[in-house]
N, C-alpha and C. Protein backbone atom coordinates (compact mmCIF):
# COMPACT_ATOMS: atom_id res chain seq x y z
N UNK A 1 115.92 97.85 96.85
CA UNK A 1 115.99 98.97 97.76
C UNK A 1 115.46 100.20 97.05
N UNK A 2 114.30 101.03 97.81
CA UNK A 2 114.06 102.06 97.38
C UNK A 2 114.72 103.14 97.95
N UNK A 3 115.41 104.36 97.52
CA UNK A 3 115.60 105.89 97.97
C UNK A 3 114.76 106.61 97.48
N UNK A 4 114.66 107.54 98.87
CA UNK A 4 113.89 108.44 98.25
C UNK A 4 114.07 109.96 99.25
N UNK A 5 113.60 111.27 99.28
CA UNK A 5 114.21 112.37 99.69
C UNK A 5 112.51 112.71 100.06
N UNK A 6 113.17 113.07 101.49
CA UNK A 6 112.29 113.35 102.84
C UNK A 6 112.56 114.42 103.51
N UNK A 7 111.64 115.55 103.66
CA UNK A 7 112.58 117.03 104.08
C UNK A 7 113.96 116.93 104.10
N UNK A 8 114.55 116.92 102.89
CA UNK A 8 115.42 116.87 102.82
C UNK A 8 116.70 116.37 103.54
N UNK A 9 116.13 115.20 103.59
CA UNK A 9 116.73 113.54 104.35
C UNK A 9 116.91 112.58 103.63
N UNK A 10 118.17 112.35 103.27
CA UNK A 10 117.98 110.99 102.54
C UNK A 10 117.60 109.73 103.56
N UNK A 11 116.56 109.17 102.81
CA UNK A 11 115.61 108.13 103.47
C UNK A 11 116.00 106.63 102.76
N UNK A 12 116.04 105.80 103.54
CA UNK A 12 116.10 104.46 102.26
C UNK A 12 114.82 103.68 103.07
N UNK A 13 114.55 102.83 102.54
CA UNK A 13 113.15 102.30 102.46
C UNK A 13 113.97 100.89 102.21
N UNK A 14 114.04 99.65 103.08
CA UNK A 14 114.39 98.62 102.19
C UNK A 14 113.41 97.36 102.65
N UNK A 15 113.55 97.15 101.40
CA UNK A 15 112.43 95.31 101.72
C UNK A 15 113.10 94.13 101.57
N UNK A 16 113.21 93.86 103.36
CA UNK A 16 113.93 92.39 103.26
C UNK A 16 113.90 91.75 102.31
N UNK A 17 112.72 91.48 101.65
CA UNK A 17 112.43 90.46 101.07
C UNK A 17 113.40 90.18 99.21
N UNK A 18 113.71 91.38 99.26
CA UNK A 18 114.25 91.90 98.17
C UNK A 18 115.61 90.61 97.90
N UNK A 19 115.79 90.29 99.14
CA UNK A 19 117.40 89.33 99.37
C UNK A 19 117.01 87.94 98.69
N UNK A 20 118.04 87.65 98.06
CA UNK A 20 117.93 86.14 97.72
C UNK A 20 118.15 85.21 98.18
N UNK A 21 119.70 85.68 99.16
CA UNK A 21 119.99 84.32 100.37
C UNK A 21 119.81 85.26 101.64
N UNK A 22 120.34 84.31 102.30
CA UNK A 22 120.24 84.67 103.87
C UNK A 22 120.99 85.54 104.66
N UNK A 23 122.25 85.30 104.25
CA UNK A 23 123.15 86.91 104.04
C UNK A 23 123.58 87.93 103.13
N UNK A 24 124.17 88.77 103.84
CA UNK A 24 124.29 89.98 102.87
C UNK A 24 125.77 90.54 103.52
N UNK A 25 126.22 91.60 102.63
CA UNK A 25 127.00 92.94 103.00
C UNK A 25 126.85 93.53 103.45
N UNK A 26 126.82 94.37 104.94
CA UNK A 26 126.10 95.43 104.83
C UNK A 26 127.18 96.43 103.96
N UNK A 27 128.19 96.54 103.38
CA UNK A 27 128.66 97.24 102.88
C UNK A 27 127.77 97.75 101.00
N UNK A 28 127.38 96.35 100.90
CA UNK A 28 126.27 97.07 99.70
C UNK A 28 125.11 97.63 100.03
N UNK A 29 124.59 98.16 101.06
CA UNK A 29 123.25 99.33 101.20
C UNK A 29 124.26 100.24 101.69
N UNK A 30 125.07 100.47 102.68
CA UNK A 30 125.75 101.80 103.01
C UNK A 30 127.07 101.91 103.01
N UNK A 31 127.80 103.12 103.13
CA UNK A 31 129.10 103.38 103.13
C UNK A 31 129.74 103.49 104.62
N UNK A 32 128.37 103.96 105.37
CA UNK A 32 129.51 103.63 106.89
C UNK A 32 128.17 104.16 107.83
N UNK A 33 128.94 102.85 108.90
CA UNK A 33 127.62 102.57 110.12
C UNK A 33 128.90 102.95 111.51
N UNK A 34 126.92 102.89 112.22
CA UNK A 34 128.09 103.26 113.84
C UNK A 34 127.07 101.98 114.63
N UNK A 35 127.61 101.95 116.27
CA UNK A 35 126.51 100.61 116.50
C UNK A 35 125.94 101.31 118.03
N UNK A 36 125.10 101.74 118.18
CA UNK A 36 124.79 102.76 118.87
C UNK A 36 123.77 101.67 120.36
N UNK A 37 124.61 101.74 121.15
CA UNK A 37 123.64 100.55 122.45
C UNK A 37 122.55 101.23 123.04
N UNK A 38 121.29 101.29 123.37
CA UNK A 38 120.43 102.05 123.54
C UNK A 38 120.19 101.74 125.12
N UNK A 39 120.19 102.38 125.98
CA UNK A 39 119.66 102.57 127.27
C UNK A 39 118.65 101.61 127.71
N UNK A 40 118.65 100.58 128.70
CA UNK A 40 117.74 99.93 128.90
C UNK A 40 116.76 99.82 130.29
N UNK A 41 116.04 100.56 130.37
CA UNK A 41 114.88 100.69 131.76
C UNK A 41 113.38 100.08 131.37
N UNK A 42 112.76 99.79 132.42
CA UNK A 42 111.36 99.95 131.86
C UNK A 42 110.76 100.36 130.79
N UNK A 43 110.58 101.92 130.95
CA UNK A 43 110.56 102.94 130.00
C UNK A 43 110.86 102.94 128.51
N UNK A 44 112.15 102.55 128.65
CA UNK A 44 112.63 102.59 127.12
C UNK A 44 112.78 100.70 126.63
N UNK A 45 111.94 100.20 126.45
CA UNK A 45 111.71 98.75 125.91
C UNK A 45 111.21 98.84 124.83
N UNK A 46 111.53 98.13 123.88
CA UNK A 46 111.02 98.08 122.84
C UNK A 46 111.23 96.26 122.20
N UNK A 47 110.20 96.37 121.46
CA UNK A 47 109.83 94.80 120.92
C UNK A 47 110.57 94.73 119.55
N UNK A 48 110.02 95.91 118.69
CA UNK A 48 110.57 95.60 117.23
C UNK A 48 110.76 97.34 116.97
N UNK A 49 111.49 97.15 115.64
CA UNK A 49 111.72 98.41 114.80
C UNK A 49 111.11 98.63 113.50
N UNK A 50 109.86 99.69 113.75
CA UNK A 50 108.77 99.83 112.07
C UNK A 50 109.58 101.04 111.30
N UNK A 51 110.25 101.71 112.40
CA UNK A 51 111.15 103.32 111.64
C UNK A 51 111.78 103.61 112.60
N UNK A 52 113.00 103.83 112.17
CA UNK A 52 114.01 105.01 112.81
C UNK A 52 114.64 106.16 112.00
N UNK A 53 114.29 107.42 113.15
CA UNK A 53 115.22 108.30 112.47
C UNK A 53 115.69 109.32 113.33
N UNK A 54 117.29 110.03 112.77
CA UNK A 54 117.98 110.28 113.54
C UNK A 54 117.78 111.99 112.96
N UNK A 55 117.55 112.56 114.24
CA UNK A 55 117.39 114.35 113.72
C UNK A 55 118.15 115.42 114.78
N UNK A 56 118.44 115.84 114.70
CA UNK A 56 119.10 117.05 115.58
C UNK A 56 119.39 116.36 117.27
N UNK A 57 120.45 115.62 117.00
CA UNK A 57 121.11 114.26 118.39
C UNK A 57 120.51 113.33 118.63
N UNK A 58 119.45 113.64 118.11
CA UNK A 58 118.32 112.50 118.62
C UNK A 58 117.44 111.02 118.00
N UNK A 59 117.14 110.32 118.14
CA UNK A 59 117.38 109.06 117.34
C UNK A 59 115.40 108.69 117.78
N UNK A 60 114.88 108.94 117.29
CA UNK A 60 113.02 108.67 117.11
C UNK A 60 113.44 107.41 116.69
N UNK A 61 112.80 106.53 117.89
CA UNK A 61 112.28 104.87 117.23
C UNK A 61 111.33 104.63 117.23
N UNK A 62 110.43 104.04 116.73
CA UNK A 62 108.91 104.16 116.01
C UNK A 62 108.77 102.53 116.45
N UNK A 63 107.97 101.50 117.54
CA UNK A 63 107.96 100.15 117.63
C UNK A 63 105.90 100.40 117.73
N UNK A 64 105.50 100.53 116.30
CA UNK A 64 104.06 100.08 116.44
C UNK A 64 103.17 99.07 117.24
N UNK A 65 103.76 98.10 116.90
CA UNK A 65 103.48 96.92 117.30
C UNK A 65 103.56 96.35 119.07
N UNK A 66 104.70 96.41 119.75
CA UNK A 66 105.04 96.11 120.93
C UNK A 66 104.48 97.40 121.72
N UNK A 67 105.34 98.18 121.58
CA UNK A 67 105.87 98.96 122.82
C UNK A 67 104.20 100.29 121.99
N UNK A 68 103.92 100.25 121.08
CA UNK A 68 103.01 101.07 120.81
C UNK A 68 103.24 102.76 121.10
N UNK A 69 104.50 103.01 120.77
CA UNK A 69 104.38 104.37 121.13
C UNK A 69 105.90 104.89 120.20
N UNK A 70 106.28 106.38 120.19
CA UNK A 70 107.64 106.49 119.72
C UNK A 70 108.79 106.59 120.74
N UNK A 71 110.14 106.05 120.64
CA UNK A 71 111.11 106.18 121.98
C UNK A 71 111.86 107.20 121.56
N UNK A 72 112.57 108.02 122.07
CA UNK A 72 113.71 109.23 121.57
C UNK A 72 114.67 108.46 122.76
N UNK A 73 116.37 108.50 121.85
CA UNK A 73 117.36 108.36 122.37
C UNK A 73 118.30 108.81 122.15
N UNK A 74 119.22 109.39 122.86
CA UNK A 74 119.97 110.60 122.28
C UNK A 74 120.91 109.55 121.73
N UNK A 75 121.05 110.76 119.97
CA UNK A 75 122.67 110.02 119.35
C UNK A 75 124.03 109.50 119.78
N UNK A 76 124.33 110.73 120.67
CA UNK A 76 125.17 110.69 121.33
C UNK A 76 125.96 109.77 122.42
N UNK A 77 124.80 109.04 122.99
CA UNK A 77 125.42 108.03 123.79
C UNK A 77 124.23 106.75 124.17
N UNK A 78 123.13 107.21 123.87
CA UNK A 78 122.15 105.73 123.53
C UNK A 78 121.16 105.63 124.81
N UNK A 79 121.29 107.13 125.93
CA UNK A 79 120.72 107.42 126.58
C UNK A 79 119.22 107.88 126.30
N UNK A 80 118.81 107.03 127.08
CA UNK A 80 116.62 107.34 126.99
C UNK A 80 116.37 108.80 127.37
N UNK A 81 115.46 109.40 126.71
CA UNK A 81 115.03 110.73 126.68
C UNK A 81 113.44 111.03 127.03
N UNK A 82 112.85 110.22 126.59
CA UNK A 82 111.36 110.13 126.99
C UNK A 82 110.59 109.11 125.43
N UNK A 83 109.30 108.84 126.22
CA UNK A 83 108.48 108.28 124.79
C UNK A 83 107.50 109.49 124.86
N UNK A 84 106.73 109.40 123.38
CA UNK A 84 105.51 109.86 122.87
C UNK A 84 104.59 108.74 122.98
N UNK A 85 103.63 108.87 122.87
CA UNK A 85 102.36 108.06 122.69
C UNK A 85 101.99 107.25 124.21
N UNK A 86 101.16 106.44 123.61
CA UNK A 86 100.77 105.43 125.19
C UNK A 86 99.73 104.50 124.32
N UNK A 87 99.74 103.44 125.02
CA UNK A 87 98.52 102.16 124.78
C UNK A 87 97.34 102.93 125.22
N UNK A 88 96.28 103.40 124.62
CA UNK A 88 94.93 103.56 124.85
C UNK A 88 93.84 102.70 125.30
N UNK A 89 92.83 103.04 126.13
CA UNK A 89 91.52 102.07 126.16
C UNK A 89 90.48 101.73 125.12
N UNK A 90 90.79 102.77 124.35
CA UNK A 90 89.34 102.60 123.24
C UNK A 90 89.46 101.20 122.27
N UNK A 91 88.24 101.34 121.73
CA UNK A 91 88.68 99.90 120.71
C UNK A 91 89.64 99.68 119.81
């Protein structure tokens, strides 16, 4: 596991791959989690997770791959807020 400090955010960076078996703790990467259910419409779908981050209530999910765009969901209760981006035509 890498840390590292991001406008002044602690950031962790971790690489699955780093694991030796198949499970883990999560109590050895953090000291305390919440489990936050995210809103589900059209709109807010998502395939996979490349980054998340949580900034002033709001929770930026980053799904490159699938959904191709960023989702915002508020901290607070896992309610959809809008996306950024869109699938383009160009090559």
């Amino acid at each position: 596991m890498m840390m590292s400090e991001v406008d002044s955010v602690e950031t962790i960076l971790w690489d699955c791959s780093e694991l030796e078996k198949d499970s883990f703790y999560l109590s050895s990467i953090v000291s305390d989690y919440s489990l936050l259910q995210f809103e589900t419409k059209d709109a807010s779908l998502f395939g996979g997770i490349d980054k998340l981050v949580v900034h002033d209530g709001l929770v930026y999910l980053l799904d490159r791959r699938y959904a191709a765009k960023i989702l915002i969901f508020k901290e607070s209760d896992g309610m959809f807020v809008q996306n950024i981006g869109k699938i383009g035509g160009g090559p």
